[in-house]
PDB file of N, CA and C in Angstrom:
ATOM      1  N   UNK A   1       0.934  -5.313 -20.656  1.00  0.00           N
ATOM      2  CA  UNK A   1       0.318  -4.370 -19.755  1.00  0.00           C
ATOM      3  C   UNK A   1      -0.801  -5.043 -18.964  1.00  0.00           C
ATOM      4  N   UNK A   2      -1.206  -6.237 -19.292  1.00  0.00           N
ATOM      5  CA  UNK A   2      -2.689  -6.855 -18.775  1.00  0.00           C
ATOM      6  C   UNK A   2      -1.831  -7.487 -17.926  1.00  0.00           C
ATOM      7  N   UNK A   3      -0.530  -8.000 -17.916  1.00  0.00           N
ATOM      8  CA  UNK A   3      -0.313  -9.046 -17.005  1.00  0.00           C
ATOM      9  C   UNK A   3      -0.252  -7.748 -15.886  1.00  0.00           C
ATOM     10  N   UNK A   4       0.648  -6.878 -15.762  1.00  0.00           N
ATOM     11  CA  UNK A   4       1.174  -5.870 -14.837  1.00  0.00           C
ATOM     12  C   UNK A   4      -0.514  -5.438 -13.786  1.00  0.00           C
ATOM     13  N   UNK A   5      -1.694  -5.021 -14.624  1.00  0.00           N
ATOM     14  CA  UNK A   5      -2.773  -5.025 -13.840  1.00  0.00           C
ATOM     15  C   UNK A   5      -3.340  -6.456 -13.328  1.00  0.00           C
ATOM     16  N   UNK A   6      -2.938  -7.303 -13.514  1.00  0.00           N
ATOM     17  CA  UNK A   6      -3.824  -8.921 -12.635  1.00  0.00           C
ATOM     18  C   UNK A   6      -2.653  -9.042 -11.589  1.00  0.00           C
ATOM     19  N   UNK A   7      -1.277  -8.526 -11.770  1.00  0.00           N
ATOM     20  CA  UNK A   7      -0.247  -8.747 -10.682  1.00  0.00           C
ATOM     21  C   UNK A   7      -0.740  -7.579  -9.828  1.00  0.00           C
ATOM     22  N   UNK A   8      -1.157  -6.345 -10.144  1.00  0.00           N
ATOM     23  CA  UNK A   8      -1.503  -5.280  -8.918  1.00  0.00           C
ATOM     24  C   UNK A   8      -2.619  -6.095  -8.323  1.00  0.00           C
ATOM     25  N   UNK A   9      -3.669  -6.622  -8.892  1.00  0.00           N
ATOM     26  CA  UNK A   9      -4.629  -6.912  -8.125  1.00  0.00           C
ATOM     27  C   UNK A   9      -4.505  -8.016  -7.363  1.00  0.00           C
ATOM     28  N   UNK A  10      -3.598  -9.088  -7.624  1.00  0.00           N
ATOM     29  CA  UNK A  10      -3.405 -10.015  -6.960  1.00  0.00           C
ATOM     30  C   UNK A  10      -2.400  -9.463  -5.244  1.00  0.00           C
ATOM     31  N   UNK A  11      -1.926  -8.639  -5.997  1.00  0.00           N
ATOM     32  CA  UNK A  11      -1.044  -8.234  -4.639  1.00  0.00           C
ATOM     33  C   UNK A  11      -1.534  -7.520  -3.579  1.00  0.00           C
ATOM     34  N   UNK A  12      -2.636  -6.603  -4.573  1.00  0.00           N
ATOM     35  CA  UNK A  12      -3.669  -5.693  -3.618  1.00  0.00           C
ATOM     36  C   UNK A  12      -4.236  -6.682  -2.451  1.00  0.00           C
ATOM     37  N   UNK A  13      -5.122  -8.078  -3.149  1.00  0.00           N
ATOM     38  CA  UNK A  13      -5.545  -8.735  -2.688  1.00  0.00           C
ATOM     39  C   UNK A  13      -4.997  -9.078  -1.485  1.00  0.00           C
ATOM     40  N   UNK A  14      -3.690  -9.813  -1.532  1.00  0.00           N
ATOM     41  CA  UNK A  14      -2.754 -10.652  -0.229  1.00  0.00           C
ATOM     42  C   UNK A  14      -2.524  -9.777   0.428  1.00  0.00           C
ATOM     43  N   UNK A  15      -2.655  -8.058   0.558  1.00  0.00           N
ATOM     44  CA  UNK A  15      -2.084  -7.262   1.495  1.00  0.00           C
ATOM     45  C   UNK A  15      -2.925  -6.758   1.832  1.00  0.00           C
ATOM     46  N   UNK A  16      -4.393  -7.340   2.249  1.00  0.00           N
ATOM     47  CA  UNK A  16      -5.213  -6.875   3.182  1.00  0.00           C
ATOM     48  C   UNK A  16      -5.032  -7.218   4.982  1.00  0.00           C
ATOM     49  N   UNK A  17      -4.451  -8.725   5.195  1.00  0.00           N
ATOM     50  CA  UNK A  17      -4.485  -8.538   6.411  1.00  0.00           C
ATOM     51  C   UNK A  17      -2.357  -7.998   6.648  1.00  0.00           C
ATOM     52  N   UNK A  18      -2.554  -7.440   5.795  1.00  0.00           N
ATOM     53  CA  UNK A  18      -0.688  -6.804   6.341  1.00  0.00           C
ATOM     54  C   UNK A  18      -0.594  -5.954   7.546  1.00  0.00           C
ATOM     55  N   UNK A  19       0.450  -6.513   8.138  1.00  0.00           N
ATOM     56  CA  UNK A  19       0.819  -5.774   9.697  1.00  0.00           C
ATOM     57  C   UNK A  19       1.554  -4.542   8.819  1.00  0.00           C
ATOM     58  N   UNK A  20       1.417  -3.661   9.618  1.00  0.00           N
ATOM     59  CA  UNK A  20       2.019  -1.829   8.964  1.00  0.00           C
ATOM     60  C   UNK A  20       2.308  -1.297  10.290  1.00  0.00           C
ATOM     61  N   UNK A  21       2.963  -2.187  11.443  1.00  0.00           N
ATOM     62  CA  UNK A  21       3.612  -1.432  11.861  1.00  0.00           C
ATOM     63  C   UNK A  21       4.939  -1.601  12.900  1.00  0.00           C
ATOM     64  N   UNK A  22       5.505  -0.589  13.174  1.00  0.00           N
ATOM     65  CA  UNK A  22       7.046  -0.336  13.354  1.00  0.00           C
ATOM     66  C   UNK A  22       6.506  -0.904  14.727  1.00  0.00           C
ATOM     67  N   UNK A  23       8.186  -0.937  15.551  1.00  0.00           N
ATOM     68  CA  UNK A  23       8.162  -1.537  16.979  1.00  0.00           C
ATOM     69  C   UNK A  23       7.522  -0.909  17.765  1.00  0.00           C
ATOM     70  N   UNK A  24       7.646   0.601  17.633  1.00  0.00           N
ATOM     71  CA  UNK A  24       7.214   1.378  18.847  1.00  0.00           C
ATOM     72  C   UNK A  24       5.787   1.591  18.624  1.00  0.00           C
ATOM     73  N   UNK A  25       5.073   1.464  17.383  1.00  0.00           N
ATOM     74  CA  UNK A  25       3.988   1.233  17.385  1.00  0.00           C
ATOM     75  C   UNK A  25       2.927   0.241  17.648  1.00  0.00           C
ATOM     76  N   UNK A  26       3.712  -0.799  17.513  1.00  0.00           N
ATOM     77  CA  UNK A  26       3.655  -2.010  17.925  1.00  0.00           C
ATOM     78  C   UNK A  26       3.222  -2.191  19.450  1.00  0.00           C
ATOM     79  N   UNK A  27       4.330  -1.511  20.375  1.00  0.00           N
ATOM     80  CA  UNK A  27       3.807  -1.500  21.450  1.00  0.00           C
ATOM     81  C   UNK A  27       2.825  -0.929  21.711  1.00  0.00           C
ATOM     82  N   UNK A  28       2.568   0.508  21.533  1.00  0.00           N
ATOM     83  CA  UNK A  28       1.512   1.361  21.764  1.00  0.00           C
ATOM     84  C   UNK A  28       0.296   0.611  21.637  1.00  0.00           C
ATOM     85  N   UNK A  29      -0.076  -0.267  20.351  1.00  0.00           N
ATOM     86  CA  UNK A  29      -0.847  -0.780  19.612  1.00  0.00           C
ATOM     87  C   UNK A  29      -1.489  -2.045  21.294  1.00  0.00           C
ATOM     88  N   UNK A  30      -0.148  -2.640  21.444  1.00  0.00           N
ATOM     89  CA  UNK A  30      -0.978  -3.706  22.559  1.00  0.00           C
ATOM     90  C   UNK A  30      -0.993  -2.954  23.512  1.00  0.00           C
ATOM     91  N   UNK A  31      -0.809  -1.791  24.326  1.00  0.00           N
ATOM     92  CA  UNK A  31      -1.484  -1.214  25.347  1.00  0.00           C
ATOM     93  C   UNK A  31      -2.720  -0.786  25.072  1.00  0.00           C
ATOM     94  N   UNK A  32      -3.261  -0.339  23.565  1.00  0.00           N
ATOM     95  CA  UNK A  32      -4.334   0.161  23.150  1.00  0.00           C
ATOM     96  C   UNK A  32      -5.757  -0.631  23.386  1.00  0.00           C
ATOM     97  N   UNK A  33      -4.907  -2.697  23.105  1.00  0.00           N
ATOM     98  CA  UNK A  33      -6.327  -3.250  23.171  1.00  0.00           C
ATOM     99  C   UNK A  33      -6.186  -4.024  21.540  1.00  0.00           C
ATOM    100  N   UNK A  34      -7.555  -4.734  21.517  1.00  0.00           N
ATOM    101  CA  UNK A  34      -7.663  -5.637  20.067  1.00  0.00           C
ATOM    102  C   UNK A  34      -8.041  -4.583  19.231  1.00  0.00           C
ATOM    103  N   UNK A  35      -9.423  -3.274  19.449  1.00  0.00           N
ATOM    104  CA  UNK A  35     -10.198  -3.157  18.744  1.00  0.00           C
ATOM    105  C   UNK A  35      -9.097  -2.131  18.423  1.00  0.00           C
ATOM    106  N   UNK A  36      -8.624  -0.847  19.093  1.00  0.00           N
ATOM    107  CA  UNK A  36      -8.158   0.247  18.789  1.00  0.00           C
ATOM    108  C   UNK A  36      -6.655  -0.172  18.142  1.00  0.00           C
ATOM    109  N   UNK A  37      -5.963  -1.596  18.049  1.00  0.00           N
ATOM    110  CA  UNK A  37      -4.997  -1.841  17.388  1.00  0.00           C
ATOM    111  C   UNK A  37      -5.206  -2.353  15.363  1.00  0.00           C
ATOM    112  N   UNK A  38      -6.106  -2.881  15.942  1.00  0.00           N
ATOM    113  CA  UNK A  38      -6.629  -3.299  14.426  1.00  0.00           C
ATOM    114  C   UNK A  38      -7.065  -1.706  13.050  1.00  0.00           C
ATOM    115  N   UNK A  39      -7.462  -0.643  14.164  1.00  0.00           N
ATOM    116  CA  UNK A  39      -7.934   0.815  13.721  1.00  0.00           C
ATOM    117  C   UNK A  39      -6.548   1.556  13.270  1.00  0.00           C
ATOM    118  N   UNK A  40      -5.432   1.370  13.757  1.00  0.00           N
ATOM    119  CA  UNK A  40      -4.250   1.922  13.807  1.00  0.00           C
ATOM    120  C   UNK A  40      -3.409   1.196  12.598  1.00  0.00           C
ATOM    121  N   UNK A  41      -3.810   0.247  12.729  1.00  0.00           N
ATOM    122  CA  UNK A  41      -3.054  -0.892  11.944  1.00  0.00           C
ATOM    123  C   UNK A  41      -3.768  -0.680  10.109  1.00  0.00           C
ATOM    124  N   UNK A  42      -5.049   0.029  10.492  1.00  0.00           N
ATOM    125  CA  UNK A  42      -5.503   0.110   9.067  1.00  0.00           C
ATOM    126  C   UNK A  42      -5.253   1.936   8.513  1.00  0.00           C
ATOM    127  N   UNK A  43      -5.205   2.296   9.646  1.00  0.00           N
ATOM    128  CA  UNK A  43      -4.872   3.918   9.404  1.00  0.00           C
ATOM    129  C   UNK A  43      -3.288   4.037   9.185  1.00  0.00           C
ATOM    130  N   UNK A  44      -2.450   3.361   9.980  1.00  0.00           N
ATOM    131  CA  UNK A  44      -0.848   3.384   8.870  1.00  0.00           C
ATOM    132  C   UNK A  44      -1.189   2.469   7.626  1.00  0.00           C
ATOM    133  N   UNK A  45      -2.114   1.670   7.166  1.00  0.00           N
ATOM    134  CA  UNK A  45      -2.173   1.226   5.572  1.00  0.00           C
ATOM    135  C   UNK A  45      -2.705   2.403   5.060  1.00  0.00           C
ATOM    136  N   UNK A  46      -4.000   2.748   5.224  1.00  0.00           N
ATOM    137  CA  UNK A  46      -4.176   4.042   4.245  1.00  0.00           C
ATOM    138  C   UNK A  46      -3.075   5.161   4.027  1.00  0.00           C
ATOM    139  N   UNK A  47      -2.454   5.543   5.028  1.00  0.00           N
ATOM    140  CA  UNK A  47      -1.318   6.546   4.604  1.00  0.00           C
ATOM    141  C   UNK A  47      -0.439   6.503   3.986  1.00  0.00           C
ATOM    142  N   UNK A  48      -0.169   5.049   3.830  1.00  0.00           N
ATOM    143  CA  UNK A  48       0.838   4.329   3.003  1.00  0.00           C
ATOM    144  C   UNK A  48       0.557   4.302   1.117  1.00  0.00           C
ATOM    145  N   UNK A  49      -1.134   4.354   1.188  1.00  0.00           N
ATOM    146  CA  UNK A  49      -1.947   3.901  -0.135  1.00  0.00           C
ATOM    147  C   UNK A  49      -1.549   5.557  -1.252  1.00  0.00           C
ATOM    148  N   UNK A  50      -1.250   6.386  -0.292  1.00  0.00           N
ATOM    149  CA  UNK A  50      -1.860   7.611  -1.248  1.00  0.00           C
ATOM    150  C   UNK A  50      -0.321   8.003  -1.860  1.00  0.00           C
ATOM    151  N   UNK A  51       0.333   7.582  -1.196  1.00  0.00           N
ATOM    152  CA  UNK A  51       1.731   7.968  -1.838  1.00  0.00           C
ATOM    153  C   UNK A  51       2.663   6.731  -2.667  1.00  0.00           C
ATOM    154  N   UNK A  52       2.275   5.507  -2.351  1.00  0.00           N
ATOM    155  CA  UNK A  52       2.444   4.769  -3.394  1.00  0.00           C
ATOM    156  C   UNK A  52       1.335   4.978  -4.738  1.00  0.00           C
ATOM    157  N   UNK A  53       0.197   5.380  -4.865  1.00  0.00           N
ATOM    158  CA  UNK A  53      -0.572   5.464  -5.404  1.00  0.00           C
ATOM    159  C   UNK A  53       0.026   6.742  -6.607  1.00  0.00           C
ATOM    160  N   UNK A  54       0.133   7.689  -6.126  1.00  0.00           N
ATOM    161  CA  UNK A  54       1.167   8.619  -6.816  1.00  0.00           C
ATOM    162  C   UNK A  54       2.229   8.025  -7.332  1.00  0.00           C
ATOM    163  N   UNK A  55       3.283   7.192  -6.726  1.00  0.00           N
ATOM    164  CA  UNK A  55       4.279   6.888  -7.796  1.00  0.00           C
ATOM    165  C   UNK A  55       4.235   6.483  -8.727  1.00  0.00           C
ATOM    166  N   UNK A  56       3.232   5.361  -8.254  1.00  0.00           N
ATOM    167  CA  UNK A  56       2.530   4.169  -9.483  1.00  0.00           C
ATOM    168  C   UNK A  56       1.800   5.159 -10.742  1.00  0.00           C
ATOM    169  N   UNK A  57       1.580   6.549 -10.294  1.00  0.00           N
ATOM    170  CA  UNK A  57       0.571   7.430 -11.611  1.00  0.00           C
ATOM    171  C   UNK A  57       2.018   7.900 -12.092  1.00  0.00           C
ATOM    172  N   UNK A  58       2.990   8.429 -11.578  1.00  0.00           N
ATOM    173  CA  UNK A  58       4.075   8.928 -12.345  1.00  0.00           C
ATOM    174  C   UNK A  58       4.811   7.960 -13.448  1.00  0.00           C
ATOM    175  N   UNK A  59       5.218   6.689 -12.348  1.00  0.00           N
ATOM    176  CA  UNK A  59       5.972   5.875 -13.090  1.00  0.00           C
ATOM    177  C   UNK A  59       4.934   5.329 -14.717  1.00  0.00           C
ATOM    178  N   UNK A  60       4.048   5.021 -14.816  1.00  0.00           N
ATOM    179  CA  UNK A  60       2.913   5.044 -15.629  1.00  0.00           C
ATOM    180  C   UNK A  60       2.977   6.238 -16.779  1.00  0.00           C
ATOM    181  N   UNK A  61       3.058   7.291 -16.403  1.00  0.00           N
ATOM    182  CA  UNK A  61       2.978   8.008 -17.080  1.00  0.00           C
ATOM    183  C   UNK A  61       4.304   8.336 -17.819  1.00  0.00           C
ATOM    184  N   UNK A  62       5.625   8.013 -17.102  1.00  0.00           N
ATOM    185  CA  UNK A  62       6.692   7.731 -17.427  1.00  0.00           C
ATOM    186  C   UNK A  62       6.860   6.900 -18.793  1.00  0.00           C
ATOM    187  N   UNK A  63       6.637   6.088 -18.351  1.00  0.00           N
ATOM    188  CA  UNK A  63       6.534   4.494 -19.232  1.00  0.00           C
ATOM    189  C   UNK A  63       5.673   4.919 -20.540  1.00  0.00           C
ATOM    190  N   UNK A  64       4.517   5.321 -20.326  1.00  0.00           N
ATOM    191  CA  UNK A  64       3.533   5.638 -21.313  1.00  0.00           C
ATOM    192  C   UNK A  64       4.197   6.674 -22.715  1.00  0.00           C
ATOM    193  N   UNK A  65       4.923   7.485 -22.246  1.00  0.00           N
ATOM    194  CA  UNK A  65       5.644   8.548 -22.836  1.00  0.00           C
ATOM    195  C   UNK A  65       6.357   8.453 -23.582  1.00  0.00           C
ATOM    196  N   UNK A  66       7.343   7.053 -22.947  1.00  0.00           N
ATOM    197  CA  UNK A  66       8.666   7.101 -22.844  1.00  0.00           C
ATOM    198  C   UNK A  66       8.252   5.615 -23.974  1.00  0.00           C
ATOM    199  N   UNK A  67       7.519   4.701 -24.310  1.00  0.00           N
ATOM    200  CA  UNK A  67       6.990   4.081 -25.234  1.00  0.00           C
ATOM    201  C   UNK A  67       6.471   4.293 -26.662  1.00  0.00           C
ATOM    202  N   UNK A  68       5.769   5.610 -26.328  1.00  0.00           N
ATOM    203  CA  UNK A  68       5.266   6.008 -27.542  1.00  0.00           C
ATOM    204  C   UNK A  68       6.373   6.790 -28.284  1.00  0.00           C
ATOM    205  N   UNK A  69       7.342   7.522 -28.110  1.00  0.00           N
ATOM    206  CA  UNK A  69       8.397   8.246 -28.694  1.00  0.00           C
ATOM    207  C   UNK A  69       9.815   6.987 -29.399  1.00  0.00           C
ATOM    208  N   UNK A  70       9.138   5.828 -29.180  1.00  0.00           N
ATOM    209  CA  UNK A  70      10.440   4.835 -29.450  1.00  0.00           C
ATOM    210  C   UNK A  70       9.537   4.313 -30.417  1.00  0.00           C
TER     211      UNK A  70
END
């Protein structure tokens, strides 16, 4: 279980400067400019955070359950 949390954090880590977005946003993004693309680019990561964030509590709790009964 310790390795599984130093692999989230390592991954957390490398996916700070991640591109998050699709083509057509993409474009929008360079008509927008540097500053207002970089803002967009971090607002599709947060939307992304809260619903992986949920799976990761289910699957967890899954596992947790599903361990102790064996």
């Amino acid at each position: 279980m310790k390795k599984i949390g130093q692999i989230a954090v390592v991954l957390l880590a490398l996916s700070i400067n991640t591109m998050a977005q699709c083509s057509l946003c993409t474009k929008t993004a360079q008509q927008l400019g540097e500053g207002p693309a970089k803002g967009l680019n971090a607002g599709i990561l947060m939307l992304a955070v809260t619903p992986l964030i949920i799976i990761a509590f289910l699957g967890f709790r899954y596992y947790r359950n599903n361990r102790q009964q064996a």
